[in-house]
N, C-alpha and C. Protein backbone atom coordinates (compact mmCIF):
# COMPACT_ATOMS: atom_id res chain seq x y z
N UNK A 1 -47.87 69.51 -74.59
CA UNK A 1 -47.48 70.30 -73.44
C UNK A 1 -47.50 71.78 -73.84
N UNK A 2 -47.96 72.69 -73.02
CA UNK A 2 -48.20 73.73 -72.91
C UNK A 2 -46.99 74.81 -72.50
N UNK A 3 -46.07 75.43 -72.87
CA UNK A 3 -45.30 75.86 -71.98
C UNK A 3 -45.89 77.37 -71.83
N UNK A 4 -45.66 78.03 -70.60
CA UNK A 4 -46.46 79.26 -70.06
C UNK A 4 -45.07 80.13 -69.77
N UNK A 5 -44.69 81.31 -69.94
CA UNK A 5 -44.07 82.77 -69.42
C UNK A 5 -44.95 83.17 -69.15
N UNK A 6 -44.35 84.32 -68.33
CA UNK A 6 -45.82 84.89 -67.46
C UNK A 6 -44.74 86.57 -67.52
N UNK A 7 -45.36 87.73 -68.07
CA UNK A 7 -44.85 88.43 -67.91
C UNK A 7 -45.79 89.57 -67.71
N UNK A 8 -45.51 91.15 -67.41
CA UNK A 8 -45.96 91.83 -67.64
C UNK A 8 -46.12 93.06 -68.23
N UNK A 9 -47.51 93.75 -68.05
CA UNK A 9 -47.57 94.81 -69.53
C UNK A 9 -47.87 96.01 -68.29
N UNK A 10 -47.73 97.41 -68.69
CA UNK A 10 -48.60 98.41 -67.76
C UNK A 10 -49.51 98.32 -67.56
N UNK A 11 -50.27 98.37 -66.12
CA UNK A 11 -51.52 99.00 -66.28
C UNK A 11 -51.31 99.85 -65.32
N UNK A 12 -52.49 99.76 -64.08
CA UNK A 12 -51.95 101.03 -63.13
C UNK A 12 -51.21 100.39 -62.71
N UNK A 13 -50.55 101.85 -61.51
CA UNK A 13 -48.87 101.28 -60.96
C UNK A 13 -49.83 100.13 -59.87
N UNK A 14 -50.81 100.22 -58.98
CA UNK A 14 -51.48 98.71 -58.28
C UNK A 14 -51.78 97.65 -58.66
N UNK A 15 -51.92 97.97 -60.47
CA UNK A 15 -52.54 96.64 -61.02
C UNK A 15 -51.77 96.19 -62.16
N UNK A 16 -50.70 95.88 -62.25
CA UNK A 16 -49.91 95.51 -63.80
C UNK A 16 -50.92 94.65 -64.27
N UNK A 17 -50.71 94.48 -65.58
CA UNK A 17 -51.54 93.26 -66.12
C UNK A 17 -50.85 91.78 -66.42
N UNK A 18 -50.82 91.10 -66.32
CA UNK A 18 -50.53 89.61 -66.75
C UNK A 18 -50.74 89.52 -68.01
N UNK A 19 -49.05 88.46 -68.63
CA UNK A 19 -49.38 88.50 -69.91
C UNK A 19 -48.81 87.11 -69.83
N UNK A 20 -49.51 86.33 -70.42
CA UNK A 20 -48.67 84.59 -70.42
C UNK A 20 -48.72 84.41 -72.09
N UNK A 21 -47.42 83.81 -72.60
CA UNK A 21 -47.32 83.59 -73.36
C UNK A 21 -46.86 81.83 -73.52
N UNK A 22 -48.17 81.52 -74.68
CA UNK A 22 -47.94 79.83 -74.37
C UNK A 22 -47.90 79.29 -75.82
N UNK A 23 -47.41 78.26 -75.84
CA UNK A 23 -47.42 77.07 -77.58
C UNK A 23 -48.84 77.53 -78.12
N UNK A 24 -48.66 77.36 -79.41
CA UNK A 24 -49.68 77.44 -80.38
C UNK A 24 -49.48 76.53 -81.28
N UNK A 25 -50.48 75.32 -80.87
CA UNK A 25 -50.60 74.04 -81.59
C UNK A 25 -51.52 73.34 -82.05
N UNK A 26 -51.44 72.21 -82.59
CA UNK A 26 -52.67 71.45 -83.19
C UNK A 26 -53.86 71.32 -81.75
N UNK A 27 -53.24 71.21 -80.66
CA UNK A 27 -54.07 70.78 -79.32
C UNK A 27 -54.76 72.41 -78.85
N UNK A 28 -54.33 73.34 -79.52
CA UNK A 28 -55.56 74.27 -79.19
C UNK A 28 -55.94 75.21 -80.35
N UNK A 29 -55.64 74.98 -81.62
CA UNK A 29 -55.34 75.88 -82.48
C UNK A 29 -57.41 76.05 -83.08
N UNK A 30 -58.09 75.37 -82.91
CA UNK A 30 -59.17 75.24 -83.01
C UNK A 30 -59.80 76.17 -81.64
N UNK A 31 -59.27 76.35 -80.64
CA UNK A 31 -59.56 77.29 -79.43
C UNK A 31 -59.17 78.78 -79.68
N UNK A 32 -58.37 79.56 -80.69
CA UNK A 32 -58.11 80.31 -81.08
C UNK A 32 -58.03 80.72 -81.91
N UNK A 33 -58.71 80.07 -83.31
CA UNK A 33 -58.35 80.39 -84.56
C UNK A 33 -58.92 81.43 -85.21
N UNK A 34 -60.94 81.75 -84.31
CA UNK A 34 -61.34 82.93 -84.54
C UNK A 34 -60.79 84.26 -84.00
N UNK A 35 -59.96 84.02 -83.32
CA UNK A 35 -59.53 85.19 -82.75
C UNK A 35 -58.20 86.10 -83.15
N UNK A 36 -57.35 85.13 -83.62
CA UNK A 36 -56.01 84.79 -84.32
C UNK A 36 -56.40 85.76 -85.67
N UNK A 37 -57.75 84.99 -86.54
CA UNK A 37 -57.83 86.03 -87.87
C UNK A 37 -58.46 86.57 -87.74
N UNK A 38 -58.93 87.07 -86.45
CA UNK A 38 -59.62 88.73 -86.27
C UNK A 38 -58.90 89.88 -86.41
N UNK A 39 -57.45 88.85 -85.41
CA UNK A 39 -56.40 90.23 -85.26
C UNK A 39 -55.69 90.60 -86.99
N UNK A 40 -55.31 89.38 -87.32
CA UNK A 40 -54.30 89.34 -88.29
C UNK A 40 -55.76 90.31 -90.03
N UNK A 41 -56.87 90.03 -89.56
CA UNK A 41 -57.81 90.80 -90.52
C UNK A 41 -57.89 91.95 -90.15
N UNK A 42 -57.72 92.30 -89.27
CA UNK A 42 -57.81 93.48 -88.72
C UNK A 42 -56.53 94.55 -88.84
N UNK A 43 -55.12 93.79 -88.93
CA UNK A 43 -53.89 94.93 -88.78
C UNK A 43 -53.32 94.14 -90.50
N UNK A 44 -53.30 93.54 -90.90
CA UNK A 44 -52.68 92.96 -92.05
C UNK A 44 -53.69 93.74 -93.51
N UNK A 45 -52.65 94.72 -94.42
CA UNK A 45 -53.88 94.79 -95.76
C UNK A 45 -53.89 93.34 -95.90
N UNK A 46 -54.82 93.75 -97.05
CA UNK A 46 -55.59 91.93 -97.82
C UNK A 46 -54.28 91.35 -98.06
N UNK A 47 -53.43 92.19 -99.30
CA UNK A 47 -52.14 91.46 -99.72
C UNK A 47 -51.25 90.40 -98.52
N UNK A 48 -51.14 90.53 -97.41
CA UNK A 48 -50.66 89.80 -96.32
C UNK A 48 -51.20 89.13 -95.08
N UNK A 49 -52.25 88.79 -95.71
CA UNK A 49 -53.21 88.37 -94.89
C UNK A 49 -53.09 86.75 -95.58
N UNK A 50 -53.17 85.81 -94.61
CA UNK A 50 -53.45 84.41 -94.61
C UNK A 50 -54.33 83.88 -94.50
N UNK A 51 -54.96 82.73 -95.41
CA UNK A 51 -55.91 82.36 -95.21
C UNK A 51 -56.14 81.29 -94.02
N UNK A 52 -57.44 80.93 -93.38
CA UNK A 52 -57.29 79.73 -92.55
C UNK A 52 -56.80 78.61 -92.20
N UNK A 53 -56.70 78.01 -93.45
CA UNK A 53 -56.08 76.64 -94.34
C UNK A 53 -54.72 77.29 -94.12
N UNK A 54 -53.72 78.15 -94.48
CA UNK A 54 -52.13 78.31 -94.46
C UNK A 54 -51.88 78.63 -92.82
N UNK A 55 -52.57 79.23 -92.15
CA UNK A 55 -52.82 79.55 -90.64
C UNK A 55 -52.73 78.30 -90.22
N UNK A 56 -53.67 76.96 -90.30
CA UNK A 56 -53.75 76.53 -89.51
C UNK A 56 -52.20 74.95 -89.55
N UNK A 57 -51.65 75.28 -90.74
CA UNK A 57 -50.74 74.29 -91.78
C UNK A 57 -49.69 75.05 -91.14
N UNK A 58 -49.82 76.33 -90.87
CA UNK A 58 -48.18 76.55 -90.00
C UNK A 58 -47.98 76.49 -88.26
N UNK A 59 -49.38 76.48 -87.78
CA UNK A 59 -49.79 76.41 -86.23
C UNK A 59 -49.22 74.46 -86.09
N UNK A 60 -50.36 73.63 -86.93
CA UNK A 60 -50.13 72.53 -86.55
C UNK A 60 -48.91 71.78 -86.85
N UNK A 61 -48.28 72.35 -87.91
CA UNK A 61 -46.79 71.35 -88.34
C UNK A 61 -45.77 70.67 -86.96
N UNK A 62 -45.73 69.47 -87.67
CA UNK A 62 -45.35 69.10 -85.83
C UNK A 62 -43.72 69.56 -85.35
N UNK A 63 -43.20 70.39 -86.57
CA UNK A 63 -41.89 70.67 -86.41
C UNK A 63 -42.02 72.30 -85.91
N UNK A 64 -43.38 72.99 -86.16
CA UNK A 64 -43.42 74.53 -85.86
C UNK A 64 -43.16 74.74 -84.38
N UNK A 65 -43.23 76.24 -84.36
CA UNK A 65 -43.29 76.80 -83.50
C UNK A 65 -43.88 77.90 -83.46
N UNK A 66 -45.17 77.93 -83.18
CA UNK A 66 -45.98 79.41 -82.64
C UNK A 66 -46.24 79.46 -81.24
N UNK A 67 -46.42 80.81 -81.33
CA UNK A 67 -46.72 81.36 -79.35
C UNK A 67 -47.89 82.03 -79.86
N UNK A 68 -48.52 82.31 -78.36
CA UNK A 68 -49.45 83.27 -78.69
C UNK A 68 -49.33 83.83 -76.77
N UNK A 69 -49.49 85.37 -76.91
CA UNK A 69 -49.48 85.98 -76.00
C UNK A 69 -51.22 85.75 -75.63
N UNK A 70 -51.33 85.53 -73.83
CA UNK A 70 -53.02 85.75 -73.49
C UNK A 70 -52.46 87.21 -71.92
N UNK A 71 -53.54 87.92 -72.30
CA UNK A 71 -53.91 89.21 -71.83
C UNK A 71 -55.29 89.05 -70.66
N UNK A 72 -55.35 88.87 -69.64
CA UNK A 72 -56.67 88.37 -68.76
C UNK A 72 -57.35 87.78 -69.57
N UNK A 73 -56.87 86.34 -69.69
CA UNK A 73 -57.37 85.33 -70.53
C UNK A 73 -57.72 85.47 -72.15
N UNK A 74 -57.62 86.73 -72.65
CA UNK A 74 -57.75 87.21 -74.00
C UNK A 74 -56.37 87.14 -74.91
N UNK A 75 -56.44 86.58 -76.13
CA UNK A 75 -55.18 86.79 -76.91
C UNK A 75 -54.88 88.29 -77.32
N UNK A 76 -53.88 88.30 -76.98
CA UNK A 76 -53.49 89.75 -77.30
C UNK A 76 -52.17 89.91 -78.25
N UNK A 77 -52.08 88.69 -78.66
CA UNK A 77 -50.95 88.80 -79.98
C UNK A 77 -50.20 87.11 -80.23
N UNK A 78 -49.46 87.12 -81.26
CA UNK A 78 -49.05 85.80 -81.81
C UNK A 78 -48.30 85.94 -82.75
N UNK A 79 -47.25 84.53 -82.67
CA UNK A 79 -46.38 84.74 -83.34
C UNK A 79 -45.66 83.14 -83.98
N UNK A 80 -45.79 82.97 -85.26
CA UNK A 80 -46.19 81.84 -86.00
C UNK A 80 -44.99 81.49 -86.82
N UNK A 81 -44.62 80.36 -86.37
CA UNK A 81 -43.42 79.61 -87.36
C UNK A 81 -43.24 78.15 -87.74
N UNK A 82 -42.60 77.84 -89.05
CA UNK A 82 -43.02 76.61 -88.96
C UNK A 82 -41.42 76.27 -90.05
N UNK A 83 -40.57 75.16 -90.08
CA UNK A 83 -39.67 75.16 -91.28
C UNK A 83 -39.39 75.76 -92.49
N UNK A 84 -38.64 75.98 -92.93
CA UNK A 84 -38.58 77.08 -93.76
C UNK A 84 -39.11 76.58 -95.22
N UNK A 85 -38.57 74.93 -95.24
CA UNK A 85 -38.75 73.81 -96.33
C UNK A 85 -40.62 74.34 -96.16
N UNK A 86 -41.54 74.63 -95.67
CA UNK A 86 -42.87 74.26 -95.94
C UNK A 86 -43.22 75.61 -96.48
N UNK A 87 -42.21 76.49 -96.95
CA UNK A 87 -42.30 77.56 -97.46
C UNK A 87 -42.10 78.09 -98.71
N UNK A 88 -41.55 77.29 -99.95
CA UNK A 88 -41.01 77.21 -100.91
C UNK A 88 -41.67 77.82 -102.08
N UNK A 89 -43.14 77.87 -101.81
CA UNK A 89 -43.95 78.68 -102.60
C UNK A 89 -43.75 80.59 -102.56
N UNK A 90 -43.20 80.75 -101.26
CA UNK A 90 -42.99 82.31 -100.78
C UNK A 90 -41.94 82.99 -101.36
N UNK A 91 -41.85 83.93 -101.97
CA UNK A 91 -40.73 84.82 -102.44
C UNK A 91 -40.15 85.42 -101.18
N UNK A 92 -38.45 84.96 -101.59
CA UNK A 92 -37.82 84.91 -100.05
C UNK A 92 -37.43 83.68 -99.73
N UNK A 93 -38.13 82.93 -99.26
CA UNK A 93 -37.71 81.11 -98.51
C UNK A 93 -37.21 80.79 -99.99
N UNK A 94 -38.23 80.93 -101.32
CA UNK A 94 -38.23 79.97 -102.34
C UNK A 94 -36.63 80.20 -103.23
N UNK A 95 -35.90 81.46 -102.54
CA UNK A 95 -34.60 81.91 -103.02
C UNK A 95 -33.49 81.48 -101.80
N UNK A 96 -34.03 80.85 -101.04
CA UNK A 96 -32.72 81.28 -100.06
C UNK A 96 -32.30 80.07 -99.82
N UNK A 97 -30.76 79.49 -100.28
CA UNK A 97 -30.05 78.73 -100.05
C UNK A 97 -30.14 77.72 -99.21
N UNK A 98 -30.77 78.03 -97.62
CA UNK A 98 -31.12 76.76 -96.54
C UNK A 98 -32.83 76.29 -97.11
N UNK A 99 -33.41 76.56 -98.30
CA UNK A 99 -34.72 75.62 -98.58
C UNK A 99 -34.48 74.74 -98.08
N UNK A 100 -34.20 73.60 -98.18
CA UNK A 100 -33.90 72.14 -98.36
C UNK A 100 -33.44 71.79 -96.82
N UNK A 101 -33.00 72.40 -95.90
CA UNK A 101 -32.78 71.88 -94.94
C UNK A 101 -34.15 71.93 -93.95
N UNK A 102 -33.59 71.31 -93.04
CA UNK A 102 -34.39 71.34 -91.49
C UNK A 102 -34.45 72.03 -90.81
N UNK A 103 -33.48 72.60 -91.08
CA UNK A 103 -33.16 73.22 -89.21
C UNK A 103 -32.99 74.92 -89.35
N UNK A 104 -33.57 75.77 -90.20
CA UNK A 104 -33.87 76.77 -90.21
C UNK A 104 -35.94 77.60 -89.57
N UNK A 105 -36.17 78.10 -89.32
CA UNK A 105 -37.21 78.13 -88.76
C UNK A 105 -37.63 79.57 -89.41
N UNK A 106 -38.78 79.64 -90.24
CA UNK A 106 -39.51 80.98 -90.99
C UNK A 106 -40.76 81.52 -89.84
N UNK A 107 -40.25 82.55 -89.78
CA UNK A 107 -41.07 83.08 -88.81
C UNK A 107 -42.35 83.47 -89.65
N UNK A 108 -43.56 83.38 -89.95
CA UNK A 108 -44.28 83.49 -91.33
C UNK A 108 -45.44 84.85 -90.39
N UNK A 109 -45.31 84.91 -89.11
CA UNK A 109 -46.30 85.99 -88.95
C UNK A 109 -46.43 86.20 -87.47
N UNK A 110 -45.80 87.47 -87.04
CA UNK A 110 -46.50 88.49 -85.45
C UNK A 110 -46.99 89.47 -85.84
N UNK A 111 -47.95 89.01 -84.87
CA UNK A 111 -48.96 90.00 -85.11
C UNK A 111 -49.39 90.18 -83.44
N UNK A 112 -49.72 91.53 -82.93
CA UNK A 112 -50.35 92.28 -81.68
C UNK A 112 -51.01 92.89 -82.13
N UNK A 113 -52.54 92.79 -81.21
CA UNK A 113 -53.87 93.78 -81.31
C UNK A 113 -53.49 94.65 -80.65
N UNK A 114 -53.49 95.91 -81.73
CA UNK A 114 -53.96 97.24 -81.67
C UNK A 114 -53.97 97.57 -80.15
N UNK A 115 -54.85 96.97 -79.45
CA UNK A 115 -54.80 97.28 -77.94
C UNK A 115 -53.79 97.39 -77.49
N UNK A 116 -52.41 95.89 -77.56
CA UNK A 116 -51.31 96.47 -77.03
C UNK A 116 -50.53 96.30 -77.64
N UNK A 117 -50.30 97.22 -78.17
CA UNK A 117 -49.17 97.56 -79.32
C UNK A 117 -48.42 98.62 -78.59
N UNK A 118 -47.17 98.69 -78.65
CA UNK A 118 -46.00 99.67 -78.26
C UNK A 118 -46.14 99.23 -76.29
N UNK A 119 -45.91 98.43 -76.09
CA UNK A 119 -46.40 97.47 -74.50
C UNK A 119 -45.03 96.77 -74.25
N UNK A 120 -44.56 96.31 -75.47
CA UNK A 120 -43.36 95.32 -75.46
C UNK A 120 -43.82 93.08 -75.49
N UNK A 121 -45.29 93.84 -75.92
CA UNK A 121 -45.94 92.61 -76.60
C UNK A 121 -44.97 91.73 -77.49
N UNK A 122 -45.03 92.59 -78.77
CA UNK A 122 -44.52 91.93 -79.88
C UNK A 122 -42.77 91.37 -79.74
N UNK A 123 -42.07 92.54 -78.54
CA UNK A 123 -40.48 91.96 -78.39
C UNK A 123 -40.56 90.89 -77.19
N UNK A 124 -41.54 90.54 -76.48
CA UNK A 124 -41.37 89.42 -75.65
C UNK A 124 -41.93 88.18 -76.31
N UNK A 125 -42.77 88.03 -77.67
CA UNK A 125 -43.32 86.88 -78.42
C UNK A 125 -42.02 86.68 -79.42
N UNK A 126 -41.64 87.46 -79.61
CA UNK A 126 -40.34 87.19 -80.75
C UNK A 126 -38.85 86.73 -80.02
N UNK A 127 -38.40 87.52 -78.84
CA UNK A 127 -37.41 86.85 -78.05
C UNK A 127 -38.19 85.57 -77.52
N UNK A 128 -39.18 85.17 -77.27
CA UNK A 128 -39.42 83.96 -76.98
C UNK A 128 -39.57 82.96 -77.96
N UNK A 129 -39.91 83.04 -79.33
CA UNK A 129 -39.69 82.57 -79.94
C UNK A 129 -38.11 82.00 -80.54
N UNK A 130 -37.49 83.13 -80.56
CA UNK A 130 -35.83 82.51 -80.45
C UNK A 130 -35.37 81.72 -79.58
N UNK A 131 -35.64 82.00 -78.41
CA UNK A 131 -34.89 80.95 -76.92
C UNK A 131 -35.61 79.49 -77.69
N UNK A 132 -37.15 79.36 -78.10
CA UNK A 132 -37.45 78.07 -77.94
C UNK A 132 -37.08 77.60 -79.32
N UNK A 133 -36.61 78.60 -80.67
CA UNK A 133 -36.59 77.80 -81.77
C UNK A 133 -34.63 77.72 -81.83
N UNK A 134 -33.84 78.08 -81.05
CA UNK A 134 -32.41 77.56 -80.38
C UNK A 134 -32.62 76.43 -80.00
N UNK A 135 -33.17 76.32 -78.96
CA UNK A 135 -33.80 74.87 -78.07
C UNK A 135 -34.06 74.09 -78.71
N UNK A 136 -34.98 74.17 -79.83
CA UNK A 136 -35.07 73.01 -80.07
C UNK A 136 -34.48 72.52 -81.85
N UNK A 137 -33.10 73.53 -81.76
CA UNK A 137 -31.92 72.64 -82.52
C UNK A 137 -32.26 73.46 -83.66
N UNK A 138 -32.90 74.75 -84.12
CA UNK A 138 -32.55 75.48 -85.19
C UNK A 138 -31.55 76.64 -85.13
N UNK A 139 -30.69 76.86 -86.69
CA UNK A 139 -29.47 77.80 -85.78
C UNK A 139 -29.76 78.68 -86.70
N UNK A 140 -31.11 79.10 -87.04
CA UNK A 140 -31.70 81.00 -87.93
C UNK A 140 -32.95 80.76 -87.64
N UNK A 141 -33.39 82.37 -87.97
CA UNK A 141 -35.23 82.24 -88.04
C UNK A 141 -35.03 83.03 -89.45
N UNK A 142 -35.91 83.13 -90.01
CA UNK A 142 -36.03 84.15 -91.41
C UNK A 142 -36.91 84.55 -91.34
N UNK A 143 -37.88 85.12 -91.78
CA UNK A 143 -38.98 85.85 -92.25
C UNK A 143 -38.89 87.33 -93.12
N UNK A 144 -40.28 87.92 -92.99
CA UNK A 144 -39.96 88.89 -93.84
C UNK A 144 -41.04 89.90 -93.42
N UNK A 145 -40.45 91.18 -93.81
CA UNK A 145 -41.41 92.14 -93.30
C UNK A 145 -41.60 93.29 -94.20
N UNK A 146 -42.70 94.02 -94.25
CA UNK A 146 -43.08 94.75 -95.47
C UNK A 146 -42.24 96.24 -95.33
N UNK A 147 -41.68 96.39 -96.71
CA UNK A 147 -40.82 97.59 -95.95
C UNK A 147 -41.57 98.94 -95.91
N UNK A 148 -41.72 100.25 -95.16
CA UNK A 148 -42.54 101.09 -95.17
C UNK A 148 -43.98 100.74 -94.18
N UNK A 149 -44.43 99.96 -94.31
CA UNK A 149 -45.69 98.74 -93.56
C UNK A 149 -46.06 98.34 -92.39
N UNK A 150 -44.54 98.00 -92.37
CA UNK A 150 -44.08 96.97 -91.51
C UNK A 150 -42.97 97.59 -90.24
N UNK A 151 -42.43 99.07 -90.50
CA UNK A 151 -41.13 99.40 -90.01
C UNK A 151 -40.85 98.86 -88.67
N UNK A 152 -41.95 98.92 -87.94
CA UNK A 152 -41.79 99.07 -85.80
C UNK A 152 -41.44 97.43 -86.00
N UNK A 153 -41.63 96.38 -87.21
CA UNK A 153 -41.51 95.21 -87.10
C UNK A 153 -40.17 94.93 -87.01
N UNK A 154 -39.75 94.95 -88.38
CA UNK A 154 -38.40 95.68 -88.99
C UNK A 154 -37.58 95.92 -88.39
N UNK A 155 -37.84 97.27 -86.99
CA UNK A 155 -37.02 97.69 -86.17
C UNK A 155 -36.52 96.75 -85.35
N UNK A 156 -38.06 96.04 -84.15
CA UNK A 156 -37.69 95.37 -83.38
C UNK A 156 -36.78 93.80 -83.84
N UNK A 157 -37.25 93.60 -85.16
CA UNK A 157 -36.22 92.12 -85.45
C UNK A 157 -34.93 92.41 -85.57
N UNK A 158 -34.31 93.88 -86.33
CA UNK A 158 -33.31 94.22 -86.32
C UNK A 158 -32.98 94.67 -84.85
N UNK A 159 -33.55 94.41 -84.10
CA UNK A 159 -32.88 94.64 -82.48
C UNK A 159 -32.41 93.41 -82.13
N UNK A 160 -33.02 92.21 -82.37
CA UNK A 160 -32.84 91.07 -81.70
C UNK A 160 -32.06 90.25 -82.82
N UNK A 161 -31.29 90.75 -83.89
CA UNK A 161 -30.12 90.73 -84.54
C UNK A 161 -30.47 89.99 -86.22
N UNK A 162 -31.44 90.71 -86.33
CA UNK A 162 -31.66 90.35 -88.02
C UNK A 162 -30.83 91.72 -88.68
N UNK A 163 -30.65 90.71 -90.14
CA UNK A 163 -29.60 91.54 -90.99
C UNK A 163 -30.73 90.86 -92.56
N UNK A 164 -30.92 91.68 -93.17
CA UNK A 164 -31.51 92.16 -94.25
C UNK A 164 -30.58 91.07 -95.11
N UNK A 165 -31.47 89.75 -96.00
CA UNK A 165 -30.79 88.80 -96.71
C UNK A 165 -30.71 89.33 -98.33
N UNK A 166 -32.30 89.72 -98.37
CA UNK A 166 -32.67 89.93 -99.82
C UNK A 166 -34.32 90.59 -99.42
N UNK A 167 -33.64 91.71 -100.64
CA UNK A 167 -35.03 92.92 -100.71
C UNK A 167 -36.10 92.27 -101.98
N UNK A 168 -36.97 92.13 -101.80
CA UNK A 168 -38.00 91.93 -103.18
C UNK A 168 -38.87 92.77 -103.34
N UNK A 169 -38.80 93.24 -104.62
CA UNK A 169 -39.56 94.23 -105.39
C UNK A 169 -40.85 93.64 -105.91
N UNK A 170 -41.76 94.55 -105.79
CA UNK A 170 -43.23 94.23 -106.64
C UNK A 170 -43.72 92.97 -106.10
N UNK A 171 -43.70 92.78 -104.67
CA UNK A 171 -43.88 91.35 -104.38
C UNK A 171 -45.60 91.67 -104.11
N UNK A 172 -46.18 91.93 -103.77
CA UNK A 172 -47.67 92.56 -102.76
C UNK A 172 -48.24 92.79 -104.05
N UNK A 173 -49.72 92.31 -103.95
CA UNK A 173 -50.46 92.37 -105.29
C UNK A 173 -51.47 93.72 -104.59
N UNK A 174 -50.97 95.04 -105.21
CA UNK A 174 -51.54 95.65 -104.29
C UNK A 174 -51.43 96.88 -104.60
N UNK A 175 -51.93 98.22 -104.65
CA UNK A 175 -51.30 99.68 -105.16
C UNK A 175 -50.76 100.02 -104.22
N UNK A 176 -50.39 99.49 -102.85
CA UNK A 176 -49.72 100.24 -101.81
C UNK A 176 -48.18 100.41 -102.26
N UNK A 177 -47.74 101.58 -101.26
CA UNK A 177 -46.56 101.90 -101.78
C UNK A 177 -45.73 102.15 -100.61
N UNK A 178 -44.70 101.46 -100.20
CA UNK A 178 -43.71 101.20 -101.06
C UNK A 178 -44.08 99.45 -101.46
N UNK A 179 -43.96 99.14 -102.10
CA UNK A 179 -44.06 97.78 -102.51
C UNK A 179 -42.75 96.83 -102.55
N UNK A 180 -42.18 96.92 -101.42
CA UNK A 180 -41.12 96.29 -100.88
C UNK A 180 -41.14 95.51 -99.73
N UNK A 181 -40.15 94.37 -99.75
CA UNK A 181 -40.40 92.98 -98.80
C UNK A 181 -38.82 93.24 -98.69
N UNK A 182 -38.62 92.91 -97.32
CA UNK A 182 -37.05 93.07 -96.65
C UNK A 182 -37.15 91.19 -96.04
N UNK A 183 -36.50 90.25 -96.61
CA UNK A 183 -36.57 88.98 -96.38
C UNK A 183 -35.12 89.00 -95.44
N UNK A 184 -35.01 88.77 -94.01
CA UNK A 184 -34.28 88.65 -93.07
C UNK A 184 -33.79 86.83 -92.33
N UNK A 185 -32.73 87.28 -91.58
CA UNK A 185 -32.13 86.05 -91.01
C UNK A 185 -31.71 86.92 -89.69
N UNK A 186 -31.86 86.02 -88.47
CA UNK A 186 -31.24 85.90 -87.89
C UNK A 186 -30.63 84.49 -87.43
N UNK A 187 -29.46 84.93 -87.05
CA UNK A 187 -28.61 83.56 -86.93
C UNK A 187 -28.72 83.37 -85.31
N UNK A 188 -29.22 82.03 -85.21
CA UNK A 188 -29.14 81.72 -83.52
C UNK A 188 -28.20 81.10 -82.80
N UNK A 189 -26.77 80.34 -83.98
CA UNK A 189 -25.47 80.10 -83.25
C UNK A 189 -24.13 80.72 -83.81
N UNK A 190 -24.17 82.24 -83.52
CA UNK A 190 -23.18 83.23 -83.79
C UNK A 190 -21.88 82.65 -84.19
C-alpha cells in the first residue's frame, strides 16, 4: 500500500505546485532508483554517498520506512529509514545503546534536488516521516548529519526536536573540513 500526502510548494500565486509524498518500498524501489542516486550523486560528496546495494537494503527492509516526495510526477526529494539494528557497521548506531533493539528507527538519508530546496520539501518528508515511524510503534529516529555540510539539515531536525547524542571526529574519508558527524535522537514518546 501506497500511502499519498498531497501538499504544496510555491509556484505562481494561480498555479501552486503539487507535492505528494508516498512509501518508498520494495514494490517501487526499482521505479525510482535511477533517480534517487542522481539526486543523492549529485548533492552528497563521495564520502556520503551510498551505494545501490545499501540504498536499496534500506528502501526494501520490511521493517523501514522511506518516503519520497513527487513534484508533477517527478521526484523531488526522499527520505530513507530503516532499524537502527541494520546499522551496526555505522559510527553512531554502532555506539549507541538502543543497537539491539527494534523499535528505534535510523533515519540513514534526506535528501531534496537542488530545484526545491528552501520550499519546505525537506521539513514536510521528515515531519512525515515521524507521524508514520510513531505509528508504527517506534519511540526515536536517530541519524546523523555532517557538521558544517550538512547545517540547513541539522537546523531543520533540531526544529522537529533532535538533541545532539554523540559528535564523531575524523569520521568522512575525505580532506573536507570540518570533518565532523553530529549523531542525533529524537524521541517520539516524550
Amino acid at each position: 500500500m501506497i500511502e499519498r500526502l498531497t501538499a504544496s510548494l510555491p509556484g505562481t500565486s494561480k498555479h501552486p505546485r503539487a507535492v505528494h509524498i508516498e512509501s518508498l518500498n520494495a514494490d517501487n524501489w526499482s521505479r525510482w532508483a535511477k533517480a534517487i542516486l542522481q539526486i543523492e550523486n549529485a548533492l552528497y560528496e563521495p564520502s556520503r554517498q551510498d551505494s545501490p546495494e545499501t540504498l536499496e537494503k534500506i528502501i526494501c527492509h520490511p521493517s523501514g520506512l522511506s518516503l519520497l516526495s513527487l513534484v508533477d510526477g517527478e521526484i523531488g526529494g526522499f527520505c530513507l529509514g530503516a532499524p537502527l539494528n541494520l546499522f551496526g557497521h555505522v559510527r553512531g548506531p554502532r555506539e549507541d545503546p538502543d543497537l539491539a533493539t527494534d523499535d528505534v528507527l535510523y533515519s540513514a538519508d534526506t535528501c531534496v534536488d537542488s530545484r526545491f530546496q528552501g520550499q519546505g520539501m525537506g521539513r514536510a518528508l521528515k515531519t512525515e516521516q515521524l507521524r508514520q515511524a510513531k505509528a508504527a510503534g517506534y519511540r526515536a529516529i536517530t541519524g546523523r548529519n555532517r557538521g558544517g555540510l550538512a547545517q540547513g539539515m541539522w537546523r531543520l531536525n533540531r526544529s522537529l526536536g533532535a538533541r545532539a547524542f554523540h559528535i564523531i571526529e575524523n569520521d568522512y574519508i575525505d580532506d573536507l573540513t570540518p570533518n565532523l558527524c553530529i549523531y542525533y535522537r529524537i524521541n517520539l514518546n516524550p
